[in-house]
PDB file of N, CA and C in Angstrom:
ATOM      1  N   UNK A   1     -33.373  11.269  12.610  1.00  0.00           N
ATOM      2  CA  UNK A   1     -32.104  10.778  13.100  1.00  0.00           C
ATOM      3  C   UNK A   1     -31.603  11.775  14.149  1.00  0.00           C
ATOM      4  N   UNK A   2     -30.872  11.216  15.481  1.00  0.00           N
ATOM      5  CA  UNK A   2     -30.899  12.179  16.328  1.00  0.00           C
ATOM      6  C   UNK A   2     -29.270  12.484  15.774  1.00  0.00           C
ATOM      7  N   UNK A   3     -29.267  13.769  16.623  1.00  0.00           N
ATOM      8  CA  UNK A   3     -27.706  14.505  16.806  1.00  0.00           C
ATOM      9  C   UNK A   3     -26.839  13.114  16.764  1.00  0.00           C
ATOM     10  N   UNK A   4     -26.442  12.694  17.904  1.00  0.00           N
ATOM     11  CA  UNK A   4     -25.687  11.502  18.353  1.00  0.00           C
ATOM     12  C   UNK A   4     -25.655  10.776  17.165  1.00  0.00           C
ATOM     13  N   UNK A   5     -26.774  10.140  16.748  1.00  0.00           N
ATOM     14  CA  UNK A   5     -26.687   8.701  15.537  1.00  0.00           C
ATOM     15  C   UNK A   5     -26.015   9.531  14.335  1.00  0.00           C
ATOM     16  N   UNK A   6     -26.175  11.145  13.837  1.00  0.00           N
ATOM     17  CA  UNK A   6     -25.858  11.596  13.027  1.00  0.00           C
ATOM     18  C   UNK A   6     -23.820  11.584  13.000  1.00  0.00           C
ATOM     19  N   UNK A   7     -23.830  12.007  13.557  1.00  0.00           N
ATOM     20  CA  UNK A   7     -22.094  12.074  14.648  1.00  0.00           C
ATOM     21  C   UNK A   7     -21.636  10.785  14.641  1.00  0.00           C
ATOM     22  N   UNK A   8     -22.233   9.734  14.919  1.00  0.00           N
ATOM     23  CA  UNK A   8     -21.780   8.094  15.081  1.00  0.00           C
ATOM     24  C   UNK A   8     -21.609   7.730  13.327  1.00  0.00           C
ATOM     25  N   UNK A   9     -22.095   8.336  12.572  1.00  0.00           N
ATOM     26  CA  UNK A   9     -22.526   7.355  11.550  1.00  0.00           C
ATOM     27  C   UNK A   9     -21.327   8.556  10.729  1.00  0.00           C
ATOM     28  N   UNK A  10     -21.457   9.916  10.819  1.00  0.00           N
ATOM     29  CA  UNK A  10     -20.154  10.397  10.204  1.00  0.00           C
ATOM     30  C   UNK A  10     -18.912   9.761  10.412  1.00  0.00           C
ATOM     31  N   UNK A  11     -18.892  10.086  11.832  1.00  0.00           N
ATOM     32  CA  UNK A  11     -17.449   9.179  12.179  1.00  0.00           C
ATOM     33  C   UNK A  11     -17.040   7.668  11.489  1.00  0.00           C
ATOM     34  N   UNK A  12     -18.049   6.788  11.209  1.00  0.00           N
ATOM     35  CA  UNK A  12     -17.599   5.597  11.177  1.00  0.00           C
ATOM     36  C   UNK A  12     -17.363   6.102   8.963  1.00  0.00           C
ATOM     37  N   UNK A  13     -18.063   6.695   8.375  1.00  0.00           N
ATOM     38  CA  UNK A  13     -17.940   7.285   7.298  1.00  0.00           C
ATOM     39  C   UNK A  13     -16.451   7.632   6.725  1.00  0.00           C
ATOM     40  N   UNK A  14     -16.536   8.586   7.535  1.00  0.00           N
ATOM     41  CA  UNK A  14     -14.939   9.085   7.528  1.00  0.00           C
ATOM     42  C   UNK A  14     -13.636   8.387   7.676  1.00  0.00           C
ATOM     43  N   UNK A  15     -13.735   7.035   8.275  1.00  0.00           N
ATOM     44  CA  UNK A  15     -12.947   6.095   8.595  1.00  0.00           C
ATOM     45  C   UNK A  15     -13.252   5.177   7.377  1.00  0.00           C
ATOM     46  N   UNK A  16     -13.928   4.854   6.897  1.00  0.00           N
ATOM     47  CA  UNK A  16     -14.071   4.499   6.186  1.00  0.00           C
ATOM     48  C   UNK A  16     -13.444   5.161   5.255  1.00  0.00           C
ATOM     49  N   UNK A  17     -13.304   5.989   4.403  1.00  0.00           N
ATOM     50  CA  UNK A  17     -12.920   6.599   3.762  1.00  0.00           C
ATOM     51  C   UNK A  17     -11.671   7.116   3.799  1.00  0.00           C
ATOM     52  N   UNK A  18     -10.816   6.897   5.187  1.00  0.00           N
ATOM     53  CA  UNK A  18      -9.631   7.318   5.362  1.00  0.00           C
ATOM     54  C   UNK A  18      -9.067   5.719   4.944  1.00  0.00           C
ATOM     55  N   UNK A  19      -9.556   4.951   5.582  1.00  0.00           N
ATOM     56  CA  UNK A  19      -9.063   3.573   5.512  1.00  0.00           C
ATOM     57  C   UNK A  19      -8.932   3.072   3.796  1.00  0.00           C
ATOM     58  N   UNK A  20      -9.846   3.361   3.442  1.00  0.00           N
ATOM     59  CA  UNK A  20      -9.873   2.878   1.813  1.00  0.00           C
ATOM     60  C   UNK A  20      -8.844   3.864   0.936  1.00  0.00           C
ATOM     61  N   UNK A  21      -8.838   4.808   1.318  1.00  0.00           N
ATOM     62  CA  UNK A  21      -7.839   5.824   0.587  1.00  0.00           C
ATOM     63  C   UNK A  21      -6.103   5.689   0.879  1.00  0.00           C
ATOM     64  N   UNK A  22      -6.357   4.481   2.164  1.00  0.00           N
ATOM     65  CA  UNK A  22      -4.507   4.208   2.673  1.00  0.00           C
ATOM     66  C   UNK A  22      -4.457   2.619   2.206  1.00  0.00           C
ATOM     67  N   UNK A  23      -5.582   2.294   2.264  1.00  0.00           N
ATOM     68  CA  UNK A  23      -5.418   0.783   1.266  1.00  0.00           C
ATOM     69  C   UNK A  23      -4.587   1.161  -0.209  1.00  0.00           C
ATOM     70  N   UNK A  24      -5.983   2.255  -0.907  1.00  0.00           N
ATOM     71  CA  UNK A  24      -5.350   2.130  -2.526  1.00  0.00           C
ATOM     72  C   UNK A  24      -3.875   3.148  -2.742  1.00  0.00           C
ATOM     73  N   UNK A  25      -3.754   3.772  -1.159  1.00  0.00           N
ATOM     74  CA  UNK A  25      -2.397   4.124  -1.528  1.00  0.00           C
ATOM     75  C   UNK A  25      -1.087   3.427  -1.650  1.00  0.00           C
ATOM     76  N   UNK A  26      -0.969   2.255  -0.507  1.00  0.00           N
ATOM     77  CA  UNK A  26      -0.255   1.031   0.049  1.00  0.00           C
ATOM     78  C   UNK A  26      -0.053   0.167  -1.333  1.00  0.00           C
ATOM     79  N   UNK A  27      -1.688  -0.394  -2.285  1.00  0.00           N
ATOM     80  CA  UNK A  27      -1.241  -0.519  -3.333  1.00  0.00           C
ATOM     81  C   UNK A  27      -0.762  -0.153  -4.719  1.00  0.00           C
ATOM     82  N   UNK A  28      -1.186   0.891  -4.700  1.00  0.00           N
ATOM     83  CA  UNK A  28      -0.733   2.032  -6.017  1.00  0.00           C
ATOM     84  C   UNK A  28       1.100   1.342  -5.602  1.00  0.00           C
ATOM     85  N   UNK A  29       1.517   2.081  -4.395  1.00  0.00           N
ATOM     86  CA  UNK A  29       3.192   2.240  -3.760  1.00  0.00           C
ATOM     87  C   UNK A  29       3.358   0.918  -4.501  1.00  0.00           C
ATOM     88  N   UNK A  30       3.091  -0.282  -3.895  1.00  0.00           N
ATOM     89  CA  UNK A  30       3.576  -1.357  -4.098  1.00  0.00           C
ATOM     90  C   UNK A  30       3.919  -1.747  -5.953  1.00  0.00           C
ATOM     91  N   UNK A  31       2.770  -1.402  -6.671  1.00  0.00           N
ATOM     92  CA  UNK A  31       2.769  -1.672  -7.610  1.00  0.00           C
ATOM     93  C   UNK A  31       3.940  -1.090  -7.827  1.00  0.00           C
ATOM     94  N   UNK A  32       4.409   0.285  -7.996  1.00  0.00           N
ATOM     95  CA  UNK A  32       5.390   1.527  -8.108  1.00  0.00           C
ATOM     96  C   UNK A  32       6.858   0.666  -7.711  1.00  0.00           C
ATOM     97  N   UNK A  33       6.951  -0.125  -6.885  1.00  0.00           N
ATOM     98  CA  UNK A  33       8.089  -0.573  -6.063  1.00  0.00           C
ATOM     99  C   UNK A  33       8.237  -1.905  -6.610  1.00  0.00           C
ATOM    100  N   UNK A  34       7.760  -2.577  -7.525  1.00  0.00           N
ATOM    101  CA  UNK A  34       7.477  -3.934  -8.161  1.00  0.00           C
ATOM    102  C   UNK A  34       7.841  -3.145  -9.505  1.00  0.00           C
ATOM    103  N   UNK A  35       7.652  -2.235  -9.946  1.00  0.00           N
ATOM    104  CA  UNK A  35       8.540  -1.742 -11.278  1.00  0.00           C
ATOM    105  C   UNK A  35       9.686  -1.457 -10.484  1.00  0.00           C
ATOM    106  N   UNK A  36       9.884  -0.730 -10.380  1.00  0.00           N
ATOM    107  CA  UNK A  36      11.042  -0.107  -9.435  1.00  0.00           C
ATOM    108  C   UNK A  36      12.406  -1.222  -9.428  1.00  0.00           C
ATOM    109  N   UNK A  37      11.465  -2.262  -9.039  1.00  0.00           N
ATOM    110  CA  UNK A  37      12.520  -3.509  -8.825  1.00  0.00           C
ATOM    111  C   UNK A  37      12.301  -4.432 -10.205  1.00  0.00           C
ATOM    112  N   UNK A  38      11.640  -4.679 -11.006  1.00  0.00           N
ATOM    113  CA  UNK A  38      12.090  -5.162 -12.101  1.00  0.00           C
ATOM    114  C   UNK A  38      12.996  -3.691 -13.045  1.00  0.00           C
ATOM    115  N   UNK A  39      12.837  -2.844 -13.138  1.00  0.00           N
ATOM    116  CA  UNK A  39      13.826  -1.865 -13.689  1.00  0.00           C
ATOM    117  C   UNK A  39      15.031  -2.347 -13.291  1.00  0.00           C
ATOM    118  N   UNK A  40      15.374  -2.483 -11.745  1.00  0.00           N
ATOM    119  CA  UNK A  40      17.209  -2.554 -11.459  1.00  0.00           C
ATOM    120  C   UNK A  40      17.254  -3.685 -11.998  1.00  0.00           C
ATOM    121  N   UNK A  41      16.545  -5.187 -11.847  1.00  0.00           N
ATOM    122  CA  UNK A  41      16.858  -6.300 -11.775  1.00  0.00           C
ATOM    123  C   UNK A  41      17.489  -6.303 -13.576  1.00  0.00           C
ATOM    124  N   UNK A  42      16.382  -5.821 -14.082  1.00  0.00           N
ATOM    125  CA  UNK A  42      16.739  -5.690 -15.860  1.00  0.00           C
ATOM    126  C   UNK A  42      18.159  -4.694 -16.554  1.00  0.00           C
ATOM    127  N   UNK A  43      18.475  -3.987 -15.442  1.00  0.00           N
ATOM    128  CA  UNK A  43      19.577  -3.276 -15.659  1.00  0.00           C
ATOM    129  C   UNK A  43      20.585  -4.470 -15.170  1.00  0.00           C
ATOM    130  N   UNK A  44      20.752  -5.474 -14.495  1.00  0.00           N
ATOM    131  CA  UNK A  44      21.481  -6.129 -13.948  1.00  0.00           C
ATOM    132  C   UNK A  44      22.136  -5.899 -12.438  1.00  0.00           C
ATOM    133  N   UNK A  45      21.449  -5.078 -11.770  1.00  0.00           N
ATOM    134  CA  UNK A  45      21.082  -4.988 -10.540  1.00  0.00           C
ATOM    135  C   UNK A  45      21.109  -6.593  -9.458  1.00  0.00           C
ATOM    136  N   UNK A  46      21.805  -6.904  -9.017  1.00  0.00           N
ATOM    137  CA  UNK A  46      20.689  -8.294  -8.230  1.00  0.00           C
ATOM    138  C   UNK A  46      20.798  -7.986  -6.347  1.00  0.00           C
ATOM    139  N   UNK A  47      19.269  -8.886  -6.167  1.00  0.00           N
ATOM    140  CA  UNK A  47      19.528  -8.610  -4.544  1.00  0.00           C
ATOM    141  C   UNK A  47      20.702  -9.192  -3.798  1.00  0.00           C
ATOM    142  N   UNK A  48      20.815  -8.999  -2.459  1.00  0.00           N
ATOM    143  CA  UNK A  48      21.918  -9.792  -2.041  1.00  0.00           C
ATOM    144  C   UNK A  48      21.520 -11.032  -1.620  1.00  0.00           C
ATOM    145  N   UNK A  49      20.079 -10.919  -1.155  1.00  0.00           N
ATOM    146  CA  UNK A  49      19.085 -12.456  -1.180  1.00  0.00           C
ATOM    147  C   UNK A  49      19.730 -13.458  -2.042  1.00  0.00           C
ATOM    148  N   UNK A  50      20.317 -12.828  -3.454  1.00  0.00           N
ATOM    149  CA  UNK A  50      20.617 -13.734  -4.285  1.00  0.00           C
ATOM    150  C   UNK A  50      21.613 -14.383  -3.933  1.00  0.00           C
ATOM    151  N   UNK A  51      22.704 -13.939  -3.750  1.00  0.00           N
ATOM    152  CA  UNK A  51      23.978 -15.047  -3.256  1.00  0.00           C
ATOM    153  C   UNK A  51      23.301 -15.728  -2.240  1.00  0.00           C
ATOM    154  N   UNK A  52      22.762 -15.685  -1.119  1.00  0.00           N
ATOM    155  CA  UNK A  52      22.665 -16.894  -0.366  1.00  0.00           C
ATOM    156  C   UNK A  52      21.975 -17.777  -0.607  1.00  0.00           C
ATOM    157  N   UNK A  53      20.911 -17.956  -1.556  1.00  0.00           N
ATOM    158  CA  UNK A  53      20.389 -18.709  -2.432  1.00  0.00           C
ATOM    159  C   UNK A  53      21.922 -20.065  -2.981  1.00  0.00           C
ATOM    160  N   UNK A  54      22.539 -18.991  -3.663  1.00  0.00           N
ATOM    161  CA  UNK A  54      23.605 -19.618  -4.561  1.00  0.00           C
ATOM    162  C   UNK A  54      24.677 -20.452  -3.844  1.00  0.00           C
ATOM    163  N   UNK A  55      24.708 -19.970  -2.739  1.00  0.00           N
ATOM    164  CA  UNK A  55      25.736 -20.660  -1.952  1.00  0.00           C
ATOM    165  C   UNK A  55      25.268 -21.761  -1.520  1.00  0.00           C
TER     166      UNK A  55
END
């Protein structure tokens, strides 16, 4: 494998690996923020989404 293909194939590696590590971070967060928001909602919290629904 030359220099170059070695260098091409890290790079695309590394992106890879950056990319998958900001995916399962994005969803870890989300999950985190989906408790987050059933916690207030169960405290009796509500969005303001909600009144315009109601109206």
């Amino acid at each position: 494998m030359s220099v170059h293909a070695l260098y091409v194939t890290a790079a695309y590696v590394i992106s890879a690996v950056v990319l998958a590590g900001l995916i399962g971070w994005i969803l870890f967060d989300q999950q985190a923020r989906k408790r987050d928001l059933a916690e207030l909602e169960a405290s009796g919290v509500r969005r303001r989404s909600d009144k315009a629904r109601k109206s």
